[in-house]
Protein backbone atom coordinates (compact mmCIF):
# COMPACT_ATOMS: atom_id res chain seq x y z
CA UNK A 1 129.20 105.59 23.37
CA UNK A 2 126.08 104.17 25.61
CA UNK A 3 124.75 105.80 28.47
CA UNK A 4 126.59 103.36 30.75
CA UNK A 5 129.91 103.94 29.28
CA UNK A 6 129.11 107.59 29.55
CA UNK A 7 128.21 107.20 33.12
CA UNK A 8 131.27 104.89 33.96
CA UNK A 9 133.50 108.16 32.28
CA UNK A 10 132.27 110.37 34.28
CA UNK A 11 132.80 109.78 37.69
CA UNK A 12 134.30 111.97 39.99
CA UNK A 13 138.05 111.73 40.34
CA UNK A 14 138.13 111.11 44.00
CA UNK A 15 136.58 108.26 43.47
CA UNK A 16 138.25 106.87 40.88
CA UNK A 17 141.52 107.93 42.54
CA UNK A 18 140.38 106.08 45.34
CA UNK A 19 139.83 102.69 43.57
CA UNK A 20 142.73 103.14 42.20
CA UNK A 21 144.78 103.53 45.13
CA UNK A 22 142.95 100.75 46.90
CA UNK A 23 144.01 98.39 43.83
CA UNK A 24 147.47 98.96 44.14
CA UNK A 25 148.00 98.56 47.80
CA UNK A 26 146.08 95.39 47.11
CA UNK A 27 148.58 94.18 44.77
CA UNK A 28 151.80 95.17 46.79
CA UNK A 29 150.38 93.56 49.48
CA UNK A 30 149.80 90.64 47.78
CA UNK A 31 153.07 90.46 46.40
CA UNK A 32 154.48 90.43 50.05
CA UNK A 33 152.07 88.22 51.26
CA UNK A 34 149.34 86.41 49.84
CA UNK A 35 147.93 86.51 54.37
CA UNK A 36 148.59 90.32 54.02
CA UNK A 37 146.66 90.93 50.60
CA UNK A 38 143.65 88.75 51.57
CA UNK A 39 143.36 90.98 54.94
CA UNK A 40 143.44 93.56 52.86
CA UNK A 41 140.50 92.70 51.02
CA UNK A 42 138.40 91.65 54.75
CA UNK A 43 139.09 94.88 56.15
CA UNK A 44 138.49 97.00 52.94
CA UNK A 45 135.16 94.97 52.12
CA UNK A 46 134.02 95.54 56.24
CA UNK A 47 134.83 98.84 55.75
CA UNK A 48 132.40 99.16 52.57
CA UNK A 49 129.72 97.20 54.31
CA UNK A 50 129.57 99.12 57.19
CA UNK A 51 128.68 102.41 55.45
CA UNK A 52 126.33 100.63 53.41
CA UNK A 53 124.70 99.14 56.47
CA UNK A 54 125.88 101.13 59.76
CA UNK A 55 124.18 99.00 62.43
CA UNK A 56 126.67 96.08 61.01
CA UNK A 57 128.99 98.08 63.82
CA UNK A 58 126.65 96.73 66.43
CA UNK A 59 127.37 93.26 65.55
CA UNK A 60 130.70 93.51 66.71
CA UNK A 61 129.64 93.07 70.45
CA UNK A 62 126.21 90.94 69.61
CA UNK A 63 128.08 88.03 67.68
CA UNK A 64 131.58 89.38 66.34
CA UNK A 65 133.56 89.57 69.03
CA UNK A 66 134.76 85.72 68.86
CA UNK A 67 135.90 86.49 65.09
CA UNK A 68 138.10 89.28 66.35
CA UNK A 69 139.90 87.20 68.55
CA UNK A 70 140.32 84.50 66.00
CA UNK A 71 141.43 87.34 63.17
CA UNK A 72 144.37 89.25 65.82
CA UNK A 73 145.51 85.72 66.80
CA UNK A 74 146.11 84.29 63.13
CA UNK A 75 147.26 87.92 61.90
CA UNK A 76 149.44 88.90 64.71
CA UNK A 77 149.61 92.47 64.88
CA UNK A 78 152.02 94.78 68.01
CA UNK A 79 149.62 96.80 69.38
CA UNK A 80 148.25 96.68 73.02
CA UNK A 81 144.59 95.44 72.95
CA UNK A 82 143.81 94.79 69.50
CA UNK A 83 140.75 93.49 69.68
CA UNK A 84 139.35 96.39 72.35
CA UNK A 85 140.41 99.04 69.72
CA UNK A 86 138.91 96.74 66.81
CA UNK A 87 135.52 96.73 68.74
CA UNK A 88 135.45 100.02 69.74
CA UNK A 89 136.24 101.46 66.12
CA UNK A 90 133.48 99.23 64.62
CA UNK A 91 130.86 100.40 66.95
CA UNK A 92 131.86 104.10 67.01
CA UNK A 93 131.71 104.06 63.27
CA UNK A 94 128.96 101.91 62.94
CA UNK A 95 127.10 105.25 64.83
CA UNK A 96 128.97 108.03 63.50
CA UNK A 97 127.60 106.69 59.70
CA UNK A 98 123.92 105.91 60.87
CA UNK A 99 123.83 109.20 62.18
CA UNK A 100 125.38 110.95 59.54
CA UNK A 101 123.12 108.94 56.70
CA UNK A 102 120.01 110.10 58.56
CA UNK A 103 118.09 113.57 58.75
CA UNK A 104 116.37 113.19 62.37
CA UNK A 105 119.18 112.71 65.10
CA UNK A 106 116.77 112.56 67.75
CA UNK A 107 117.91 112.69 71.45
CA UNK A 108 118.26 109.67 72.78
CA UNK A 109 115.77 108.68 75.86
CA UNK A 110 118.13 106.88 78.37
CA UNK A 111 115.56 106.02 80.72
CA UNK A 112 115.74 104.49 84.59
CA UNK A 113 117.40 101.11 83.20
CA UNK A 114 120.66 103.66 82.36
CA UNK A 115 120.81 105.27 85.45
CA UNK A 116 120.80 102.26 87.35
CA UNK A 117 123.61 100.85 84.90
CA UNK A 118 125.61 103.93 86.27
CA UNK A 119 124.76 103.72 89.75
CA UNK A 120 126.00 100.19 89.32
CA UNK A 121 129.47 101.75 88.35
CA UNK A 122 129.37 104.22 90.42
CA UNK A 123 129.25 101.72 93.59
CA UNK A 124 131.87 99.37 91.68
CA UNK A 125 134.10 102.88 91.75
CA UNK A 126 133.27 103.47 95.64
CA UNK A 127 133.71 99.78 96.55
CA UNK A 128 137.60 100.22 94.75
CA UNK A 129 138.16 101.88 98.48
CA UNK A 130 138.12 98.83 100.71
CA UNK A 131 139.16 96.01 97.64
CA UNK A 132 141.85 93.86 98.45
CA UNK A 133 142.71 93.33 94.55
CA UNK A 134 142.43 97.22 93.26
CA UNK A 135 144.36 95.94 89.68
CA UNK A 136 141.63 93.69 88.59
CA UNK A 137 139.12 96.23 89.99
CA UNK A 138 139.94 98.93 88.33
CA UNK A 139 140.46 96.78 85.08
CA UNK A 140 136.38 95.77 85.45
CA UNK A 141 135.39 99.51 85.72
CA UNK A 142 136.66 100.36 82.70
CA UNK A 143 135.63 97.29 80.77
CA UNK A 144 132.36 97.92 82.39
CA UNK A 145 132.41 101.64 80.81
CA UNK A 146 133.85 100.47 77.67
CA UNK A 147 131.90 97.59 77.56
CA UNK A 148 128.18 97.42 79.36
CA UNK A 149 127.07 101.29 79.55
CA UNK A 150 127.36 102.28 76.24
CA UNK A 151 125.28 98.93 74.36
CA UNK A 152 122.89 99.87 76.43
CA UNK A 153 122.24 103.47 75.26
CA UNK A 154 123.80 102.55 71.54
CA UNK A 155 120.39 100.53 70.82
CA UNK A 156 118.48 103.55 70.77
CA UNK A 157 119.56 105.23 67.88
CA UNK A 158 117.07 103.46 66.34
CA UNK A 159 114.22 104.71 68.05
CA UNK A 160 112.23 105.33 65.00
CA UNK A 161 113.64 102.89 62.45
CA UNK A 162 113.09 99.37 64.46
CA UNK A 163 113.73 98.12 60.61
CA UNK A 164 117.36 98.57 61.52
CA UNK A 165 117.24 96.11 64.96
CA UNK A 166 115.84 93.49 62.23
CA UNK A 167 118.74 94.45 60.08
CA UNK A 168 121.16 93.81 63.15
CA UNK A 169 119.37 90.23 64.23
CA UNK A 170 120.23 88.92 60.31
CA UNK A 171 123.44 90.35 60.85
CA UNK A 172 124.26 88.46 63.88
CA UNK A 173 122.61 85.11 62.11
CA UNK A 174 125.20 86.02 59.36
CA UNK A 175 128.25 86.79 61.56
CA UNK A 176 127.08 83.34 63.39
CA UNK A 177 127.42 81.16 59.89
CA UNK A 178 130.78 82.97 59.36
CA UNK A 179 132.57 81.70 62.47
CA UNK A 180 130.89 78.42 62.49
CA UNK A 181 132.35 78.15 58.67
CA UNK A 182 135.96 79.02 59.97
CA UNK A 183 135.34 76.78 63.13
CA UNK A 184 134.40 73.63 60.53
CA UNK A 185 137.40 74.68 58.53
CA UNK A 186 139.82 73.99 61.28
CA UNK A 187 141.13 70.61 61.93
CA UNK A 188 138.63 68.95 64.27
CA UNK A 189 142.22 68.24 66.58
CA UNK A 190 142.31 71.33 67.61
CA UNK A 191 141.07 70.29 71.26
CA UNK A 192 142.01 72.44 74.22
CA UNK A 193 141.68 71.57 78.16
CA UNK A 194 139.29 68.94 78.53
CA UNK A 195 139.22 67.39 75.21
CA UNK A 196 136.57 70.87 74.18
CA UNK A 197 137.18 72.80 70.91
CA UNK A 198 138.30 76.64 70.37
CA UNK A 199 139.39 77.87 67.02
CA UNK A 200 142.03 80.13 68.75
CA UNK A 201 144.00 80.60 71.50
CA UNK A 202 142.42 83.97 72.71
CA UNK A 203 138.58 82.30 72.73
CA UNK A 204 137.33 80.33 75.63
CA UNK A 205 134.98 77.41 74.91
CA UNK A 206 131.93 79.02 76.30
CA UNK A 207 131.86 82.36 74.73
CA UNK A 208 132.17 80.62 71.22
CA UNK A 209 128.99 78.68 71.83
CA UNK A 210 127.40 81.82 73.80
CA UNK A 211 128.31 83.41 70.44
CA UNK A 212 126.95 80.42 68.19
CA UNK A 213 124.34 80.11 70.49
CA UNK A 214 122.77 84.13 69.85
CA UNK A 215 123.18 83.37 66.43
CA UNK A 216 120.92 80.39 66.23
CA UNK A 217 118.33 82.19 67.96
CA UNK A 218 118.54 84.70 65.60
CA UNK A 219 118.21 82.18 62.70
CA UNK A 220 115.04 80.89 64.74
CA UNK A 221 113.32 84.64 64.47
CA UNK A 222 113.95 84.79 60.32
CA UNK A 223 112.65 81.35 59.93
CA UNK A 224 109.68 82.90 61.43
CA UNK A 225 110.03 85.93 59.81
CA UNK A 226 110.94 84.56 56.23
CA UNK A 227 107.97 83.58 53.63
CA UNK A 228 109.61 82.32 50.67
CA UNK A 229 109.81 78.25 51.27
CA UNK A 230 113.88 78.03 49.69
CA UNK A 231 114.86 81.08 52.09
CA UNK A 232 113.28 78.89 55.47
CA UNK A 233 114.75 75.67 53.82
CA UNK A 234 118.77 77.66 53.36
CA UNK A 235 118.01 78.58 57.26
CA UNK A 236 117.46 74.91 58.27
CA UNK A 237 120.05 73.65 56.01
CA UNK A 238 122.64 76.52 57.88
CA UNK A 239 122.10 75.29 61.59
CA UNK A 240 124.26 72.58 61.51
CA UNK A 241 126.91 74.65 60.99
CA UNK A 242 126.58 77.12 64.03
CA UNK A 243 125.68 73.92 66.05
CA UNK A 244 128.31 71.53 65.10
CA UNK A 245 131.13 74.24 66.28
CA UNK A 246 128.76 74.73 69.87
CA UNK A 247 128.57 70.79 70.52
CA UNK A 248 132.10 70.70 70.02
CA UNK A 249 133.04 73.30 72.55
CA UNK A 250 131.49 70.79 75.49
CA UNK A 251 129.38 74.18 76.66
CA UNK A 252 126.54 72.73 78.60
CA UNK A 253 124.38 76.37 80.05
CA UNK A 254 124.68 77.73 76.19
CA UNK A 255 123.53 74.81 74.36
CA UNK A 256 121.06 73.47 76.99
CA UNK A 257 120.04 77.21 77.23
CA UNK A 258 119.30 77.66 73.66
CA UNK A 259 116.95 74.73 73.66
CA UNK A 260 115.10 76.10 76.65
CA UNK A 261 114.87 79.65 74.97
CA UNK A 262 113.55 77.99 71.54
CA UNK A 263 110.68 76.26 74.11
CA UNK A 264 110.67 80.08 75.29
CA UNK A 265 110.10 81.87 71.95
CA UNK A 266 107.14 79.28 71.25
CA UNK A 267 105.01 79.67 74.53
CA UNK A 268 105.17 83.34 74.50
CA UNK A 269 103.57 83.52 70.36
CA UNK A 270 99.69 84.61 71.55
CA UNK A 271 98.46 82.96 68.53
CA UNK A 272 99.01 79.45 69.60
CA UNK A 273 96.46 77.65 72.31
CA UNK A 274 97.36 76.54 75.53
CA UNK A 275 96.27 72.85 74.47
CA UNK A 276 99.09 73.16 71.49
CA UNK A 277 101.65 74.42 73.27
CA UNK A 278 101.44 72.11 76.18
CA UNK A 279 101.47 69.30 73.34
CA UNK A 280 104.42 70.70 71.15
CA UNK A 281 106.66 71.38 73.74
CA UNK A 282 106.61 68.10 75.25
CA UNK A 283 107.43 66.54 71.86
CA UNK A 284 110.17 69.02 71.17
CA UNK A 285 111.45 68.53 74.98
CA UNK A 286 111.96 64.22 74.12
CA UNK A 287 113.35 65.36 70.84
CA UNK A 288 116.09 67.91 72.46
CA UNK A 289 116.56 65.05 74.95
CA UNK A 290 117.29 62.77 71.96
CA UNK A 291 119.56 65.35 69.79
CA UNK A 292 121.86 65.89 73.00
CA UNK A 293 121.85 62.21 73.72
CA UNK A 294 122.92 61.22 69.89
CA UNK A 295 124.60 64.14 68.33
CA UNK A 296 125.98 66.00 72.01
CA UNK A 297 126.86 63.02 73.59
CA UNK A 298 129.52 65.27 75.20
CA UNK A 299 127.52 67.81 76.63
CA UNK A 300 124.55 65.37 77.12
CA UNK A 301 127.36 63.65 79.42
CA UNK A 302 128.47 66.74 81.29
CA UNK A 303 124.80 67.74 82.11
CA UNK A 304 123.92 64.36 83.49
CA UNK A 305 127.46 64.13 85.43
CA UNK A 306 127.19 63.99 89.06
CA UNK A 307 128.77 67.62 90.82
CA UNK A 308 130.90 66.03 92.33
CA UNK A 309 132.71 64.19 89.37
CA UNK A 310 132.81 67.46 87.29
CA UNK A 311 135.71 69.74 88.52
CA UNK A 312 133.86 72.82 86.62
CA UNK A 313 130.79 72.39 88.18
CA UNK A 314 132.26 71.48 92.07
CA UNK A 315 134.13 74.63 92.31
CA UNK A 316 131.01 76.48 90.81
CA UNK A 317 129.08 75.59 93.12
CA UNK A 318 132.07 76.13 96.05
CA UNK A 319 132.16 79.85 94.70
CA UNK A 320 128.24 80.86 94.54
CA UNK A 321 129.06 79.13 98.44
CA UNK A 322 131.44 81.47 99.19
CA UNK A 323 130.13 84.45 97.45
CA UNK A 324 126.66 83.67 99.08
CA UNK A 325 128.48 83.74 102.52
CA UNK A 326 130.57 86.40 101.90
CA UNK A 327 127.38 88.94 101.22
CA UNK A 328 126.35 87.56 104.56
CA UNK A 329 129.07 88.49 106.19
CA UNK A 330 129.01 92.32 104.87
CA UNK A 331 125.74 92.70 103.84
CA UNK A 332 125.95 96.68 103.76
CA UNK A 333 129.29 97.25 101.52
CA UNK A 334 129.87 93.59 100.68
CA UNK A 335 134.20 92.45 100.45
CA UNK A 336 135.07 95.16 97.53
CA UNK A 337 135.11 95.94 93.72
CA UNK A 338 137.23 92.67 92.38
CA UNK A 339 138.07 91.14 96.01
CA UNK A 340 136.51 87.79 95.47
CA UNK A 341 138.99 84.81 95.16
CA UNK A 342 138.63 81.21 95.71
CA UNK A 343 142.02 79.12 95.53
CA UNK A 344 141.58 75.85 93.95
CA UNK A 345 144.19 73.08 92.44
CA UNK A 346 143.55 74.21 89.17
CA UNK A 347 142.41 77.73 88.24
CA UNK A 348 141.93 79.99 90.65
CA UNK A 349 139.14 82.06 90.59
CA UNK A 350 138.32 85.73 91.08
CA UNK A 351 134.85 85.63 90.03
CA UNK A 352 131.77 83.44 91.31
CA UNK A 353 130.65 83.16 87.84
CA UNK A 354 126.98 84.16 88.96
CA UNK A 355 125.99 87.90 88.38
CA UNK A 356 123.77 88.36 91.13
CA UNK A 357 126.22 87.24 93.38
CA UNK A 358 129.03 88.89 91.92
CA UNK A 359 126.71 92.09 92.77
CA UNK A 360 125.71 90.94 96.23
CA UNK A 361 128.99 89.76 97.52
CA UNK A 362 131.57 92.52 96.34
CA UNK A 363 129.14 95.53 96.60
CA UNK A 364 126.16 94.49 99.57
CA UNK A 365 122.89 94.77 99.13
CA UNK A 366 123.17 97.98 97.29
CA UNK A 367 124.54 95.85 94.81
CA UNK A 368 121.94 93.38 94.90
CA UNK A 369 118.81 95.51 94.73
CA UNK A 370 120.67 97.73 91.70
CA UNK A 371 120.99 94.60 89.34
CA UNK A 372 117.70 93.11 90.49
CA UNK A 373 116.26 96.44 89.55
CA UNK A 374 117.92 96.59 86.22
CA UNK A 375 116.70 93.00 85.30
CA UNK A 376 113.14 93.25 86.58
CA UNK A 377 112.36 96.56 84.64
CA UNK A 378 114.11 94.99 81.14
CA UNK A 379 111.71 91.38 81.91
CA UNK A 380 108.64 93.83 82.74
CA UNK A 381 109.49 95.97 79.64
CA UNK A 382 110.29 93.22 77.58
CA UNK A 383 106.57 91.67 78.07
CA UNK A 384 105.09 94.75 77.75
CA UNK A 385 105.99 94.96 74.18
CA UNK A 386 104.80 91.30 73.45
CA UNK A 387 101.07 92.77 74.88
CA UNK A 388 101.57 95.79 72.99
CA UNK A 389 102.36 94.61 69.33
CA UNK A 390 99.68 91.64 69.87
CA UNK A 391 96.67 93.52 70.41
CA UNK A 392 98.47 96.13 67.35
CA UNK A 393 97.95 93.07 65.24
CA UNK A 394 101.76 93.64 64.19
CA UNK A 395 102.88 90.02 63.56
CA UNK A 396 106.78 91.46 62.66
CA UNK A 397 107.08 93.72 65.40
CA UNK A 398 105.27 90.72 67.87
CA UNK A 399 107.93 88.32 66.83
CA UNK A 400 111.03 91.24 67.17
CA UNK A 401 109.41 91.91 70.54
CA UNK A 402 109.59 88.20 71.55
CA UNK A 403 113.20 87.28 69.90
CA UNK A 404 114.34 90.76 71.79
CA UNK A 405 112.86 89.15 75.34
CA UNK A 406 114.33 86.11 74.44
CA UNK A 407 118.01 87.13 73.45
CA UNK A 408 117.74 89.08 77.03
CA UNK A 409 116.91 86.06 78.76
CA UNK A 410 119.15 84.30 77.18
CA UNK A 411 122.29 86.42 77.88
CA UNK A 412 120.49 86.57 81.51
CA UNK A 413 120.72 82.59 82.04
CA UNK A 414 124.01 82.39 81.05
CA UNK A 415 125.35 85.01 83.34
CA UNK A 416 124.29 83.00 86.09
CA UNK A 417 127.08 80.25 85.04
CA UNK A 418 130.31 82.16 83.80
CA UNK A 419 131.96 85.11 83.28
CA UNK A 420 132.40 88.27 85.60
CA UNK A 421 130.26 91.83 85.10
CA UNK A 422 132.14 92.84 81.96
CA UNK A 423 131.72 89.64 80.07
CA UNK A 424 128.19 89.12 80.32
CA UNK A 425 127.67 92.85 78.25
CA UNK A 426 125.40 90.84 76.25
CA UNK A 427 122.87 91.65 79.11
CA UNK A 428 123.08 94.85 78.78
CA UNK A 429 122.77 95.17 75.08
CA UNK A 430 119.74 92.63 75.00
CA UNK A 431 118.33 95.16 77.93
CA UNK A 432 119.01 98.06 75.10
CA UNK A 433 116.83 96.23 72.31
CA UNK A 434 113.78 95.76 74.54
CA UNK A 435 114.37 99.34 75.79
CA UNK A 436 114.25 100.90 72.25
CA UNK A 437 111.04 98.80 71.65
CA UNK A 438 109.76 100.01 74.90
CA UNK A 439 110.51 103.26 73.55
CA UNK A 440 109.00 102.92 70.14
CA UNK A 441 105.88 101.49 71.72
CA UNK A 442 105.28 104.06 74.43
CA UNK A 443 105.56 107.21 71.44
CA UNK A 444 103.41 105.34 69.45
CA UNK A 445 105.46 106.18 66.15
CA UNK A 446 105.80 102.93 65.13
CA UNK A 447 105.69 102.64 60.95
CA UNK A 448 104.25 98.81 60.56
CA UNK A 449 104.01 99.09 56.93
CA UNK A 450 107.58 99.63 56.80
CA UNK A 451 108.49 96.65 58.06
CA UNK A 452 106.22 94.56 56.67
CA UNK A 453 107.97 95.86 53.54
């Protein structure tokens, strides 16, 4: 008998118990349902890959999210917030194993852009005493505690393995060309309000192509990264998926806001001249002007349509109004955690979509000044990594640095269109990458022959 044979006989029993367990379950699953055995196989598989690769648990709130929606609404399971307890279960384990596989569990620095994240939720908690909607008030402090505090102290875990932050940026790319495969597998029909695609019921339009969007950033940072000429060419060939699936959501701020953040990610590379840059980007600016006009005729139309055609837009900008006039008229406590409503024919809403003036109007200027804090240390942070890693001569660690500033701006822009406090968390994760960097940079550990590995 051969070494191999030898080797194959003598594993331990638990682990050949276990595979052997796994099998059958497999199989009397599948017997019952072919839906059944196949989820079977996901969730065994993601279980596998996320001890193998821990910060894979990460990816769950960076690009994942969307595909846990999708999964819970085509396997219907009765339990109260699936997808909450899905999430939280990744990410927890996703830490728990990265700890547990490594031999320094260093204390994590939370640093001034923390404490103003919890003075944030501690005024959200003080302005629950004068709201006039406590219900969805109290539901946004708890997402916001579930949701925005923790991704931005879970980041720094890897303090002194920025390897791992590469790891999770391919992982999100990945994650990315997964959805946009299920998205192109799903009858093109499947067109919700205003003629704009979703590949579930549970996923609104814009958070798919905010999701697609992060994902073809991250793509842009490996085909900068990447050396071999068939690994950049499988990139390129890959981006019409994730954009196909974001062009026919009708999303204008995350598509037109990728573009702009591509433009982004050039200007800030040191290496290139002023002269070039200037030249490049005005090409690439009548070429995205071009794309959207022939292949996104639909969100090409929707930028160029007049405010007040576009319901979306109109009662947009009626709510910054409001919201704007509302921190005017209590500028020192603003109207209360989750007390903003505007009444309109269609949807009412009880967000102005805008995070600065979600801030100002519900919670003063207290408000204000915390998030404008928060924001202007990440941006100041964020560029003093770029300086940093240039003059170190560290092209990997320049380009992480810039694709870090850039995710963070990008997750910035589009809180400024849509979604309350809790769903732009992206914010506050992007905040946590350039933080660790910030870190990394400032202790002066950082191992570049590692990661030029």
């Amino acid at each position: 008998m051969n070494s191999d044979a030898l080797q194959h006989r003598t594993m331990p029993v638990s682990t050949l118990l276990m595979i052997a367990v796994l099998e059958m379950v497999f199989f009397l699953l599948l017997a019952k349902s072919f839906v059944f055995g196949m989820a079977f196989v996901v969730l065994v598989s993601s279980m596998f890959l996320l001890f193998l690769f821990p910060e894979v648990g990460l990816v769950a709130p960076f690009t994942g999210n969307i595909i846990l929606f999708v999964f819970f609404d085509t396997f219907k399971v009765d339990i109260t917030a699936p997808v909450v307890i899905a999430y939280f279960a990744l990410m927890t384990l996703g830490v728990g194993l990265y700890y547990a596989k490594r031999m320094d569990h260093a204390q994590l620095e939370l640093g001034t852009p923390f404490w103003l994240s919890i003075s944030i939720g501690l005024v959200m908690i003080i302005g629950l005493a004068y709201s006039s909607n406590r219900t969805y008030g109290i539901s946004k402090i708890l997402f916001y505690f579930i949701y925005n505090v923790p991704l931005l102290a879970v980041p720094l875990i890897f303090r002194n393995d920025l390897k791992k932050l590469e790891h999770l940026l391919v992982f999100g790319y990945l994650v990315g060309i997964f959805l946009g495969l299920i998205c192109l597998s799903i009858e093109g029909e499947r067109l919700i309000q205003y003629q704009r695609f979703s590949p579930s019921d549970s996923v609104n339009p814009i958070f798919l192509a905010r999701s697609l969007g992060i994902s073809g950033l991250c793509a842009f940072f490996l085909l900068v990264k990447t050396r071999g000429i068939f690994l950049k060419f499988l990139i390129l060939a890959s981006l019409p998926i994730l954009f196909i699936p974001m062009i026919w959501s009708g999303s204008r701020a995350p598509f037109a806001g990728m573009i702009l953040i591509l433009f982004l990610f050039y200007l800030l590379q040191p290496s290139e001249p002023l002269f070039r840059k200037i030249i490049v980007s005005s090409i690439g600016l009548v070429g995205a002007i071009f794309f959207l006009a022939i292949f996104a005729s639909q969100i090409a139309a929707r930028l160029v349509t007049p405010v007040a055609q576009d319901t979306s837009t109109a009662f947009r900008f009626i709510a910054w109004i409001q919201a704007a006039e509302q921190f005017m008229g209590a500028p020192l406590t603003g109207i209360g955690t989750g007390s903003f409503f505007l009444d309109n024919p269609i949807i009412p809403l009880i967000y102005p979509h805008n995070l600065a003036l979600e801030l100002a109007c519900e919670h003063g200027i207290i408000g204000l000044i915390l998030i404008s804090a928060f924001i202007y240390i990440s941006i100041k942070s964020g560029f003093q990594n770029i300086k940093y890693y240039a003059q170190a001569e560290s092209n990997q660690y320049l380009q992480l640095s810039i694709m870090v500033l850039c995710l963070f701006f990008y997750s910035l822009m589009n809180s400024m269109f849509s979604g309350d406090i809790t769903y732009n968390y992206l914010v506050w994760l992007t905040a946590g990458f350039i933080r660790v960097m910030h870190l990394s940079k400032n202790m002066n550990q950082v191992q570049f022959e590692a990661l030029a590995k």
